[in-house]
Protein backbone atom coordinates (compact mmCIF):
# COMPACT_ATOMS: atom_id res chain seq x y z
CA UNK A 1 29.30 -4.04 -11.73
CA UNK A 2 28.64 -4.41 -15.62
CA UNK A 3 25.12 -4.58 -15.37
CA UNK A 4 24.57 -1.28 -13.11
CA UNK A 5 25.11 0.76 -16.41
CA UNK A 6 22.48 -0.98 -18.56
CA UNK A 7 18.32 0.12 -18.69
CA UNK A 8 16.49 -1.10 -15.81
CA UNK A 9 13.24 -1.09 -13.40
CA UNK A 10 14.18 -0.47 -9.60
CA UNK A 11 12.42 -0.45 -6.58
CA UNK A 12 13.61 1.49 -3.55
CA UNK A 13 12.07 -0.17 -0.24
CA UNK A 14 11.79 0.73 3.14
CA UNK A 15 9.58 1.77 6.40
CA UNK A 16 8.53 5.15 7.00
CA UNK A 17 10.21 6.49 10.24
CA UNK A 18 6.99 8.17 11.57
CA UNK A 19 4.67 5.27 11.61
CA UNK A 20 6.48 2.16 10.74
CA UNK A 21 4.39 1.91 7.06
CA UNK A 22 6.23 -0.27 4.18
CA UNK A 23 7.23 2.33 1.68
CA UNK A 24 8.12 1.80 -2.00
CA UNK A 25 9.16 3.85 -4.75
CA UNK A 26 8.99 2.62 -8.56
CA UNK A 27 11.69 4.20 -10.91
CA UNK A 28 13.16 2.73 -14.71
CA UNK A 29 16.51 4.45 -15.95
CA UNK A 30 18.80 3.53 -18.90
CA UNK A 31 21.64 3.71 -16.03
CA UNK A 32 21.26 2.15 -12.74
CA UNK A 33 24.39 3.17 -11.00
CA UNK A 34 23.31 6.73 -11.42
CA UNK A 35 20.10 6.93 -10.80
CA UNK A 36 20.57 5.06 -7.46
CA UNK A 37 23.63 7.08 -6.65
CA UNK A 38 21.16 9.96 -7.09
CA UNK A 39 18.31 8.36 -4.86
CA UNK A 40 20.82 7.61 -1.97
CA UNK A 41 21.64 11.17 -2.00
CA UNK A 42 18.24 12.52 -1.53
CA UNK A 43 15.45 9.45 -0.49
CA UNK A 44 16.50 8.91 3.13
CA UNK A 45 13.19 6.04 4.21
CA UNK A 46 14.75 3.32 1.47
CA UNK A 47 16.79 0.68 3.13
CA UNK A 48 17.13 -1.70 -0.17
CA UNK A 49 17.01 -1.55 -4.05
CA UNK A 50 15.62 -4.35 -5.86
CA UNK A 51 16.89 -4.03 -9.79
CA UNK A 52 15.14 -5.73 -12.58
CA UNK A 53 17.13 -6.08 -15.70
CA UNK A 54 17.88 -8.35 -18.35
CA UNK A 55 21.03 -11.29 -18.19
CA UNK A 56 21.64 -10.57 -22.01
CA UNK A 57 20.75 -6.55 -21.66
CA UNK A 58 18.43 -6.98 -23.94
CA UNK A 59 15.73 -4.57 -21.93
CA UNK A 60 14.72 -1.03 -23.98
CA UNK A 61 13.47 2.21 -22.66
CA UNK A 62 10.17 1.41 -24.30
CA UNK A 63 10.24 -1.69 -21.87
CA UNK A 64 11.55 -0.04 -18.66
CA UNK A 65 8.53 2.22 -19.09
CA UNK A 66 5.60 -0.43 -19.72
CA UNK A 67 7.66 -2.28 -16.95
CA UNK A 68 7.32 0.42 -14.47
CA UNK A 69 4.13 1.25 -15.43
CA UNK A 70 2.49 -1.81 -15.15
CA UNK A 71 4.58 -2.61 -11.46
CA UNK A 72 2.75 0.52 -10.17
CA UNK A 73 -0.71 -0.52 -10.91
CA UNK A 74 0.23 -4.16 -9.54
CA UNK A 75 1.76 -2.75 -6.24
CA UNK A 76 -1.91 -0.48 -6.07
CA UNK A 77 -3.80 -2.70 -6.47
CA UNK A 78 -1.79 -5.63 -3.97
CA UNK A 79 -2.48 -2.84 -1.43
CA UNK A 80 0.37 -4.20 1.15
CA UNK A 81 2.78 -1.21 0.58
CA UNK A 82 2.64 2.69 -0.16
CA UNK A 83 4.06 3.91 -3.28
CA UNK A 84 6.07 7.10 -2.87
CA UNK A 85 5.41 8.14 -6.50
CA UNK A 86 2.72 10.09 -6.73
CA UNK A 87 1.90 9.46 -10.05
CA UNK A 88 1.26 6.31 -12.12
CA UNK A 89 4.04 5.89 -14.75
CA UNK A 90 3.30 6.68 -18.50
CA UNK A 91 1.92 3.52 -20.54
CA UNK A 92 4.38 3.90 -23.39
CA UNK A 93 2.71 2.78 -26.71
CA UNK A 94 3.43 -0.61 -26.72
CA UNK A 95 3.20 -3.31 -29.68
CA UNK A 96 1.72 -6.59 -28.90
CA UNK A 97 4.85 -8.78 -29.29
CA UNK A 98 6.68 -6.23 -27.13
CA UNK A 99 3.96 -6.30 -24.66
CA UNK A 100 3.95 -9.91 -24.03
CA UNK A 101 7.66 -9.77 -23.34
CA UNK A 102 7.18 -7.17 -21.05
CA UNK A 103 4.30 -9.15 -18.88
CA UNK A 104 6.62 -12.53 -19.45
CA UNK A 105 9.27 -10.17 -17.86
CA UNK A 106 7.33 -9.40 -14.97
CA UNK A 107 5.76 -12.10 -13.94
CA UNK A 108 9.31 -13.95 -13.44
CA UNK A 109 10.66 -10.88 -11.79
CA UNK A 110 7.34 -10.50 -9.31
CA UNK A 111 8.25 -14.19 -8.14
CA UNK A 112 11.32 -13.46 -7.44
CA UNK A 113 11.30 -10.34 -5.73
CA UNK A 114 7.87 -12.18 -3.45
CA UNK A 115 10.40 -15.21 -2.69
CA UNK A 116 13.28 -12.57 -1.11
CA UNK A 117 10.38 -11.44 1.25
CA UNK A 118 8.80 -8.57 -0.33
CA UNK A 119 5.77 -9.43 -1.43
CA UNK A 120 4.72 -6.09 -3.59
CA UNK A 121 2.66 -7.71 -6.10
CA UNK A 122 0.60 -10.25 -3.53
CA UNK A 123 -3.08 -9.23 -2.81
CA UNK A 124 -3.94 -9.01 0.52
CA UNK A 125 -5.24 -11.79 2.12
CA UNK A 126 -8.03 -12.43 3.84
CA UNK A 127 -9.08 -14.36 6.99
CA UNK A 128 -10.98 -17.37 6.17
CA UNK A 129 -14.51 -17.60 7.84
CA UNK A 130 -13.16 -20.13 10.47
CA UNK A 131 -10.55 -17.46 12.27
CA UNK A 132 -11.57 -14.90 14.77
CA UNK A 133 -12.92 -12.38 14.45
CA UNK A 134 -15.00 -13.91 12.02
CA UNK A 135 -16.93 -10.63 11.33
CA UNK A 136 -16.24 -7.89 9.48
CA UNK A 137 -15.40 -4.65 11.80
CA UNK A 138 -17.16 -1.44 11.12
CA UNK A 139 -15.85 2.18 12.17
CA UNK A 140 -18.23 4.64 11.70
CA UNK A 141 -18.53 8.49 12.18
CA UNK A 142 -21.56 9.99 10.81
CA UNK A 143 -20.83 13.51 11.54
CA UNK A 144 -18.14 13.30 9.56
CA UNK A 145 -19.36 11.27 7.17
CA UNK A 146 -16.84 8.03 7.94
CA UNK A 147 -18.08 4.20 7.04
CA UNK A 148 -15.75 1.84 7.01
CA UNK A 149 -15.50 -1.74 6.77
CA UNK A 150 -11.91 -4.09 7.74
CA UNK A 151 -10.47 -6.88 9.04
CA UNK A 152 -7.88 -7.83 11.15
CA UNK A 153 -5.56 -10.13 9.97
CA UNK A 154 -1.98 -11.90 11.47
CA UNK A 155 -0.29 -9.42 8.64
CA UNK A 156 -2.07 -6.11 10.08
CA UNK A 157 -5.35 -4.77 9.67
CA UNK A 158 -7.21 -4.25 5.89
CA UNK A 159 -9.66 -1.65 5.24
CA UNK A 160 -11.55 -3.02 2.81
CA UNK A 161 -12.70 -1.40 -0.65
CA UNK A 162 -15.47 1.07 -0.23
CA UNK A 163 -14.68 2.15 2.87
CA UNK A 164 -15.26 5.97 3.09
CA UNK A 165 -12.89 8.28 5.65
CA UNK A 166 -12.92 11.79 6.71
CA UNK A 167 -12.15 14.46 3.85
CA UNK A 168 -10.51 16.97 6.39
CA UNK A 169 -8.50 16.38 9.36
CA UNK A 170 -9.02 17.39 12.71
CA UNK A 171 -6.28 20.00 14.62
CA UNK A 172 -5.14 16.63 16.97
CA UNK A 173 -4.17 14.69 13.97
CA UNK A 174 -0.77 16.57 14.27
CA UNK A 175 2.11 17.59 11.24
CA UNK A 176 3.60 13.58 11.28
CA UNK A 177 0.26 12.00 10.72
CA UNK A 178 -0.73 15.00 8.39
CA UNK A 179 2.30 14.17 5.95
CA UNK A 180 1.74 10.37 5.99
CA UNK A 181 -1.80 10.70 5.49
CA UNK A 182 -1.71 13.00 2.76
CA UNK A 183 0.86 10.13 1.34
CA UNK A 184 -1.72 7.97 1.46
CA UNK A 185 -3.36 10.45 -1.07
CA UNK A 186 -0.97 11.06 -3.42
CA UNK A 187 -0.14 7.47 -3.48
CA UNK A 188 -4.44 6.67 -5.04
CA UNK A 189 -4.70 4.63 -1.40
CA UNK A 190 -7.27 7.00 -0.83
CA UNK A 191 -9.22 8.73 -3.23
CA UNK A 192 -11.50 12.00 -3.23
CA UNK A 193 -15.38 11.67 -4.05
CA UNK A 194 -17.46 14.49 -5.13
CA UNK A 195 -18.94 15.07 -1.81
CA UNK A 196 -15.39 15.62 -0.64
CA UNK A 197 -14.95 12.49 1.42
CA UNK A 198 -12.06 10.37 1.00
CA UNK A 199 -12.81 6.13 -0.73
CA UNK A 200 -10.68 3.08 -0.81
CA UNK A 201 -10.99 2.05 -4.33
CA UNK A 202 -9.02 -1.11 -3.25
CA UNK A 203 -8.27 -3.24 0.12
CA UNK A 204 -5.78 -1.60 1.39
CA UNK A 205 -3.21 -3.30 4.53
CA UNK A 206 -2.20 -1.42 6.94
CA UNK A 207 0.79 -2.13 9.86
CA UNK A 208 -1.67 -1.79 12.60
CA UNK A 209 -5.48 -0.85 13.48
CA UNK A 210 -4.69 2.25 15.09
CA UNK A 211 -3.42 3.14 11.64
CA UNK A 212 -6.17 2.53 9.35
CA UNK A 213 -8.24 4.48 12.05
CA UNK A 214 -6.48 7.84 11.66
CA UNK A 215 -6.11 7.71 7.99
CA UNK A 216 -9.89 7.55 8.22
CA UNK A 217 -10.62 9.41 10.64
CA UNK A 218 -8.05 12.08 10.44
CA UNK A 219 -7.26 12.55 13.94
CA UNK A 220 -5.42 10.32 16.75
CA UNK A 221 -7.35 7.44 17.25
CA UNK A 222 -7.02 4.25 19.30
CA UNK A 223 -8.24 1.27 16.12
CA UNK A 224 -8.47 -1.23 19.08
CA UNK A 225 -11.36 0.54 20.36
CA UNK A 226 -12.98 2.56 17.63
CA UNK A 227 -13.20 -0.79 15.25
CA UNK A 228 -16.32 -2.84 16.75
CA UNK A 229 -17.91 -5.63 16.16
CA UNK A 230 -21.71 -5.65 14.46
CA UNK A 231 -23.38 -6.27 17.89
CA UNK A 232 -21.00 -4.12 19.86
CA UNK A 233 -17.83 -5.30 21.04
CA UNK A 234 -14.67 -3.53 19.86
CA UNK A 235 -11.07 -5.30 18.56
CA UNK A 236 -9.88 -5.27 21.98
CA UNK A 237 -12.53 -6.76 23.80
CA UNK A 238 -12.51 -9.42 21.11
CA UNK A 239 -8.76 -10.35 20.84
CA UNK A 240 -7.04 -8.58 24.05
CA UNK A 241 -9.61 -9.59 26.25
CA UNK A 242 -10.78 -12.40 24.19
CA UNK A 243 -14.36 -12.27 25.24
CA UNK A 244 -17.01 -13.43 21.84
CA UNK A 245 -20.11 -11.26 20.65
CA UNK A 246 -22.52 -13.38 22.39
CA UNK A 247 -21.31 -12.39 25.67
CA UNK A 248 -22.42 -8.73 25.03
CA UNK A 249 -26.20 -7.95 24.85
């Protein structure tokens, strides 16, 4: 194809095999076929490449970079998937006019890559007041210095900003949650504080409770049960069992 030769912004998507995550990886090239011949050769989670490019190939380097650039702090920030990166792009000096066509570029390209189901650039969202559980949860372990706030939601479950985890990991957390978590670092999901403990700077969704709890706690952990209520009950007892907070002393 003509176009797979010509400077671009990609995004390589797929699931992590070890704990079913939504992965992403930002990239910009001045030639598509290669650089995704390249990635197929050595990224084995991505199971589709979104391309961003211009009908009249009328994109420039200076471009792909502000482009990717400016998708990475969007897809941070959105919190829904983890970027593969580990960095944050390089904010090419950009002139105004240029700058505007960049952010006119993106916002038709975010649309359309939300509308075939991948919703990178969408913020979490959050429960209104009248679903269940209404409250926020709370997981807390003082000893190791873990207080967190989330909510479970029909897309997952979203630790929300501030939310402080464990800075080490315990021996049970085990090599496959060790690499995914430390992913979760290198991607700014988490972020180290000066006492060593590890902050959400932003909302953050995760697949499942049980996976927000280990990437706090940094061990195995059941979320249904650690995440409680304020007065007591934990996620299970309020949507497995279905049993409300006043029912519990």
């Amino acid at each position: 194809m003509e176009q797979s030769s010509q400077v671009g912004v990609y995004f390589l998507i797929g699931e992590d095999t070890e704990d079913g995550d939504r992965l992403v990886y930002v990239g910009q090239t001045g030639d598509l076929r290669s650089r995704l011949t390249a990635h197929n050769q050595k990224k084995d989670c991505w199971e589709r490449a979104l391309v961003l490019i211009s009908k009249t190939n009328s994109l420039t380097q200076t471009h792909a970079l502000f482009l990717e650039w400016h998708a990475l702090q969007q897809i941070r920030g959105a919190g829904r998937f983890a970027d593969e990166n580990g960095n944050s792009g390089s904010r090419p000096h950009t002139p105004a006019p240029l700058e505007a066509e960049c952010f006119e570029v993106f916002e038709t390209g975010s649309v359309l890559v939300s509308s075939l189901g991948f919703p990178l650039f969408d913020p979490v969202a959050k429960p209104k007041q009248s679903e269940e559980p209404a409250e926020v949860l709370s997981l807390r372990s003082p000893s190791n210095g873990v207080e967190a706030k989330g909510l479970y939601t029909a897309e997952g479950f979203v630790v929300l900003a501030g939310s402080v985890g464990r800075g080490d990991t315990a021996p049970s957390l085990g090599e496959t949650n060790e690499r995914w978590r430390q992913r979760l670092l290198d991607g700014g999901v988490m972020q180290p504080d000066d006492r060593g403990r590890l902050v959400f700077p932003k909302d953050h969704l995760f697949k499942s409770p049980s996976g927000a709890a280990i990437a706090l706690l940094g061990r195995t952990a059941n979320g249904w049960r650690e995440w409680k209520s304020p007065q007591g009950p934990t996620l299970h007892q309020l949507i497995r069992e279905g049993c409300t907070d006043d029912q519990h002393p």
